[in-house]
PDB file of N, CA and C in Angstrom:
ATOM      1  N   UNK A   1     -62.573  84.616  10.852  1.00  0.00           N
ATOM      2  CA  UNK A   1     -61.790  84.028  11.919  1.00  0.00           C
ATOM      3  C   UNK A   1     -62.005  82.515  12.003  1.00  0.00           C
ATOM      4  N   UNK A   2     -63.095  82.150  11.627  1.00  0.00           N
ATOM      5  CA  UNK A   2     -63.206  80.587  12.153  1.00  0.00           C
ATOM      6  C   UNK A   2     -62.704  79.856  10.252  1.00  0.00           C
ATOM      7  N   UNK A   3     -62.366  80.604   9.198  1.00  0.00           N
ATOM      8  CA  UNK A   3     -62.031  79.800   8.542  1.00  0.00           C
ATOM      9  C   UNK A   3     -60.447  79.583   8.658  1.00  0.00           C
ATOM     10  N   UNK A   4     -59.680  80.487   9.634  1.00  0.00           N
ATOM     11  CA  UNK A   4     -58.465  80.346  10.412  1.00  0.00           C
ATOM     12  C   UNK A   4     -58.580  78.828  10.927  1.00  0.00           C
ATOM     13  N   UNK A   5     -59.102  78.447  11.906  1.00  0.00           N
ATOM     14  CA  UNK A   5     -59.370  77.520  12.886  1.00  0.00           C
ATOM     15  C   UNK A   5     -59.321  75.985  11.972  1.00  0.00           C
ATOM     16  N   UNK A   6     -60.500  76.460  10.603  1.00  0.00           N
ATOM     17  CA  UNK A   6     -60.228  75.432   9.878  1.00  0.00           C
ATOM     18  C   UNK A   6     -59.236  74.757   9.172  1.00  0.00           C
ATOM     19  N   UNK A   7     -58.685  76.045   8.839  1.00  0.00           N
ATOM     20  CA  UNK A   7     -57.586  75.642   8.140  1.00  0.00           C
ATOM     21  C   UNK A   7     -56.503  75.005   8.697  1.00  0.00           C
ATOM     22  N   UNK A   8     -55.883  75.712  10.328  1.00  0.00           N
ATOM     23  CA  UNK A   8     -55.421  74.993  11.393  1.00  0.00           C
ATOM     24  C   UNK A   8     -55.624  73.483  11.865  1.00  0.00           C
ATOM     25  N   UNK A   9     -57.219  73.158  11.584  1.00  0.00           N
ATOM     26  CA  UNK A   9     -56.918  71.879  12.376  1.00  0.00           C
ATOM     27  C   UNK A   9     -57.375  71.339  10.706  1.00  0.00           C
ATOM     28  N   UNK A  10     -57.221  71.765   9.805  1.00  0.00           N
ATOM     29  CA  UNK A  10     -56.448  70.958   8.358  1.00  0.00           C
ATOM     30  C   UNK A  10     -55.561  70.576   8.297  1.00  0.00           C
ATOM     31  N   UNK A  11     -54.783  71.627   8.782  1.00  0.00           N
ATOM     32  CA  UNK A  11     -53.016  71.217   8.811  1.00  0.00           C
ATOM     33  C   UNK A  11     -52.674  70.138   9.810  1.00  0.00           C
ATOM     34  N   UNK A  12     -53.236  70.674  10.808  1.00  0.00           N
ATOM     35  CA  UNK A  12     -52.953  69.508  12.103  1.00  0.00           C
ATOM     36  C   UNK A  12     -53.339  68.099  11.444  1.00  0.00           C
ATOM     37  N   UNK A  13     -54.295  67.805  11.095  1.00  0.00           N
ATOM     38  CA  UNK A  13     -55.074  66.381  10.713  1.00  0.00           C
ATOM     39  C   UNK A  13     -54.059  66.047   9.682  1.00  0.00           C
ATOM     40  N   UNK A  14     -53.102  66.566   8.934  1.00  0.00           N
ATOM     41  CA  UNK A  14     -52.754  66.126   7.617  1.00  0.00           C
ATOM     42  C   UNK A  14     -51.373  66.199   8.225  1.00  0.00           C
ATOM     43  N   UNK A  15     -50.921  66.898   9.163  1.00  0.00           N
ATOM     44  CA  UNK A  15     -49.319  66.402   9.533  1.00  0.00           C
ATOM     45  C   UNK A  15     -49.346  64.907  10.522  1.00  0.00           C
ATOM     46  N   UNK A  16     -50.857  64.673  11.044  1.00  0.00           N
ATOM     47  CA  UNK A  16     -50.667  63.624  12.156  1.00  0.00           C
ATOM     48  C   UNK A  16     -51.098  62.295  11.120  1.00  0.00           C
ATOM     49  N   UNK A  17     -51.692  62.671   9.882  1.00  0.00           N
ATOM     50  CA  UNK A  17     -51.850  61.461   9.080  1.00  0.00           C
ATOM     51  C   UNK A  17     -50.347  61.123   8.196  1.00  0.00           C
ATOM     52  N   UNK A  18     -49.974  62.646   8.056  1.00  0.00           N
ATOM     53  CA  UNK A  18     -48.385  61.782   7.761  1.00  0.00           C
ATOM     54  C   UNK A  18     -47.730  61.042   7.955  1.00  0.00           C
ATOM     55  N   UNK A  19     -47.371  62.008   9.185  1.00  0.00           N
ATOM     56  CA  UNK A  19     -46.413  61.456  10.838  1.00  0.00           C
ATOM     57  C   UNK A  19     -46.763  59.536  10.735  1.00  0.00           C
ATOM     58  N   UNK A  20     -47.912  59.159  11.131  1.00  0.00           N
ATOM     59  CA  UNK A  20     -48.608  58.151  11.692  1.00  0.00           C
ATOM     60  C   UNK A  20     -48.250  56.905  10.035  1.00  0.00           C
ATOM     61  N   UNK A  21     -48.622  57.604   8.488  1.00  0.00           N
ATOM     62  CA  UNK A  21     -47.957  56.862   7.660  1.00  0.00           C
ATOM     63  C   UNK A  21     -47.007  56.591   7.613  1.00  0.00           C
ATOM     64  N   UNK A  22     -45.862  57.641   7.818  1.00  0.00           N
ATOM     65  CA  UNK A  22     -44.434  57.113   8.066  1.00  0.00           C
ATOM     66  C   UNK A  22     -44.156  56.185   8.985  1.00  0.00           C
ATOM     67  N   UNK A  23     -44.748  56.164  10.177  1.00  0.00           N
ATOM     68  CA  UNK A  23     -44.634  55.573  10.814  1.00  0.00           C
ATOM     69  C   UNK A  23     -44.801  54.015  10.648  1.00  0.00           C
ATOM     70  N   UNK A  24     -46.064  53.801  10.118  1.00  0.00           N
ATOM     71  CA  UNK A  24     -46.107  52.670   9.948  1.00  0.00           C
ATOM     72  C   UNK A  24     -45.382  51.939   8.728  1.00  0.00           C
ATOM     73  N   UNK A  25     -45.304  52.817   8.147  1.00  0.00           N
ATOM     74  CA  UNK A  25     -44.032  52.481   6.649  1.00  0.00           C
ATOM     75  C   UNK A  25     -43.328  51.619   6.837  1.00  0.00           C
ATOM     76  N   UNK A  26     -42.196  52.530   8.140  1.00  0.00           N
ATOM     77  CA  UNK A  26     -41.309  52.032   8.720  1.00  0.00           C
ATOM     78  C   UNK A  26     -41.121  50.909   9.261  1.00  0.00           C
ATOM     79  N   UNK A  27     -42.214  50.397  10.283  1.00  0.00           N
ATOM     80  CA  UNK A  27     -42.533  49.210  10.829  1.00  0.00           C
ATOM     81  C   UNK A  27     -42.494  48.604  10.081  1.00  0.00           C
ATOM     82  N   UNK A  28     -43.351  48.002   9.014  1.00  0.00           N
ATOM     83  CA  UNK A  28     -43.565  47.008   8.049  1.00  0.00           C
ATOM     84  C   UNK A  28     -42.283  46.926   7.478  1.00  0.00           C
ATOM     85  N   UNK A  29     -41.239  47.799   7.525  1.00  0.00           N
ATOM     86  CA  UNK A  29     -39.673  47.703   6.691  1.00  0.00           C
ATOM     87  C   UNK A  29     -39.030  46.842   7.565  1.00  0.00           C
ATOM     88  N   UNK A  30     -39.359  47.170   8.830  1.00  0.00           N
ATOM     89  CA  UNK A  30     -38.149  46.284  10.161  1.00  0.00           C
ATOM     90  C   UNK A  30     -38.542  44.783   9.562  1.00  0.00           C
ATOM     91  N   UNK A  31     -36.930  44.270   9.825  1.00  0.00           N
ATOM     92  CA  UNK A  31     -36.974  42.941   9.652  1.00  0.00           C
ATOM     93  C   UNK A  31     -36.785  42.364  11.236  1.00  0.00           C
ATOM     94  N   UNK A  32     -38.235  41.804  11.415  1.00  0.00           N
ATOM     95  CA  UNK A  32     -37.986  40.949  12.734  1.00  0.00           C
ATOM     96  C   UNK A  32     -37.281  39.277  12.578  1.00  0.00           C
ATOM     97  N   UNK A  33     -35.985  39.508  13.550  1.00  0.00           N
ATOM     98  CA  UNK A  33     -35.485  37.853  13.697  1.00  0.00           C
ATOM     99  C   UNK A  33     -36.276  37.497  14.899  1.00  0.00           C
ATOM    100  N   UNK A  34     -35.705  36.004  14.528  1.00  0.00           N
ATOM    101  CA  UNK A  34     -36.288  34.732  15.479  1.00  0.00           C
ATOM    102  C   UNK A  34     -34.932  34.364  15.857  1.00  0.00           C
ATOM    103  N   UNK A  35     -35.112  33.991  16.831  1.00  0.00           N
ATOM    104  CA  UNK A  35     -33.739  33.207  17.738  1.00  0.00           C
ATOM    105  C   UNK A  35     -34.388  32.068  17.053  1.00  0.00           C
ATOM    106  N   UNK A  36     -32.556  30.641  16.733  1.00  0.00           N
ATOM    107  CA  UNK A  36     -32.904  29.547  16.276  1.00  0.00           C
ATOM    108  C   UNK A  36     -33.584  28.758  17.563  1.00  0.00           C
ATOM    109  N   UNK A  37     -34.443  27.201  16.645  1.00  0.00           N
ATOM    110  CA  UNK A  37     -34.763  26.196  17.652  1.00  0.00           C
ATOM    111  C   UNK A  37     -33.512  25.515  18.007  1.00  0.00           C
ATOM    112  N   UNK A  38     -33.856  25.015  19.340  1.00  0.00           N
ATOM    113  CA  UNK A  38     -32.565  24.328  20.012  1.00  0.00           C
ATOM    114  C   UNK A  38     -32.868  23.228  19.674  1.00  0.00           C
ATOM    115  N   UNK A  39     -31.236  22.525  19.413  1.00  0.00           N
ATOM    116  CA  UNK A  39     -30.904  21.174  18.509  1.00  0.00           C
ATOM    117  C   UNK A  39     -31.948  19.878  19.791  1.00  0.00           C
ATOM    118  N   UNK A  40     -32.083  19.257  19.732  1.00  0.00           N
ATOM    119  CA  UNK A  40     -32.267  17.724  20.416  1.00  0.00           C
ATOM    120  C   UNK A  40     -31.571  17.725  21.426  1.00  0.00           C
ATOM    121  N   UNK A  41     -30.214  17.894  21.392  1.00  0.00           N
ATOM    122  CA  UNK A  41     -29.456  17.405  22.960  1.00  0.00           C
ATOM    123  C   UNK A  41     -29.611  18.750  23.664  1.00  0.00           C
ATOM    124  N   UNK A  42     -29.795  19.966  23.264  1.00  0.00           N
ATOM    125  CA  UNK A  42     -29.728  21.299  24.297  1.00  0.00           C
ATOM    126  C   UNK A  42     -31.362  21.187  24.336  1.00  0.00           C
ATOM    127  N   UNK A  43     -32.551  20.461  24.402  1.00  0.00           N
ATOM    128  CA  UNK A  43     -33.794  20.191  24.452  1.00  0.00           C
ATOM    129  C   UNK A  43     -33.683  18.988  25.910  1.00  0.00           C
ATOM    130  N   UNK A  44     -33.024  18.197  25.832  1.00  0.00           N
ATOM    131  CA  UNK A  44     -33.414  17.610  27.087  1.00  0.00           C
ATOM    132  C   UNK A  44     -32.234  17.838  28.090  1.00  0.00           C
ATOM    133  N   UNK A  45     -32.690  17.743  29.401  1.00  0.00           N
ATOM    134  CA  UNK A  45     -31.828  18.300  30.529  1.00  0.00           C
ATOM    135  C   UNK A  45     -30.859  16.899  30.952  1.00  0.00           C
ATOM    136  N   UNK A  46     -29.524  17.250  31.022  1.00  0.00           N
ATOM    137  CA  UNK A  46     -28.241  15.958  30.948  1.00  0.00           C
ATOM    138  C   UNK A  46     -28.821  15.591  32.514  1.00  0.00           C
ATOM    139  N   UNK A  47     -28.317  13.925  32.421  1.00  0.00           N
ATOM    140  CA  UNK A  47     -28.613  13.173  33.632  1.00  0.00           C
ATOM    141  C   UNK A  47     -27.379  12.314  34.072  1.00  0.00           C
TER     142      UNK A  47
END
């Protein structure tokens, strides 16, 4: 019975190390933008 248990939280440990690789896979794929810098005249406030 308890080599049941093992084997169970084998499986568990090896679907949450998947899960958690994909995961981060993914992340590192996203391409993060940047909003552009604002030109010189939208930098100072009109007078």
């Amino acid at each position: 019975m308890i080599l049941f248990w093992i084997i169970v939280g084998i499986l568990i440990t090896g679907a949450v190390l998947a899960v958690s690789l994909v995961t981060t896979s993914k992340a590192y794929d996203y391409k993060h933008e940047v909003d552009p810098l604002p030109s010189r005249e939208e930098e100072q406030p009109h007078q």
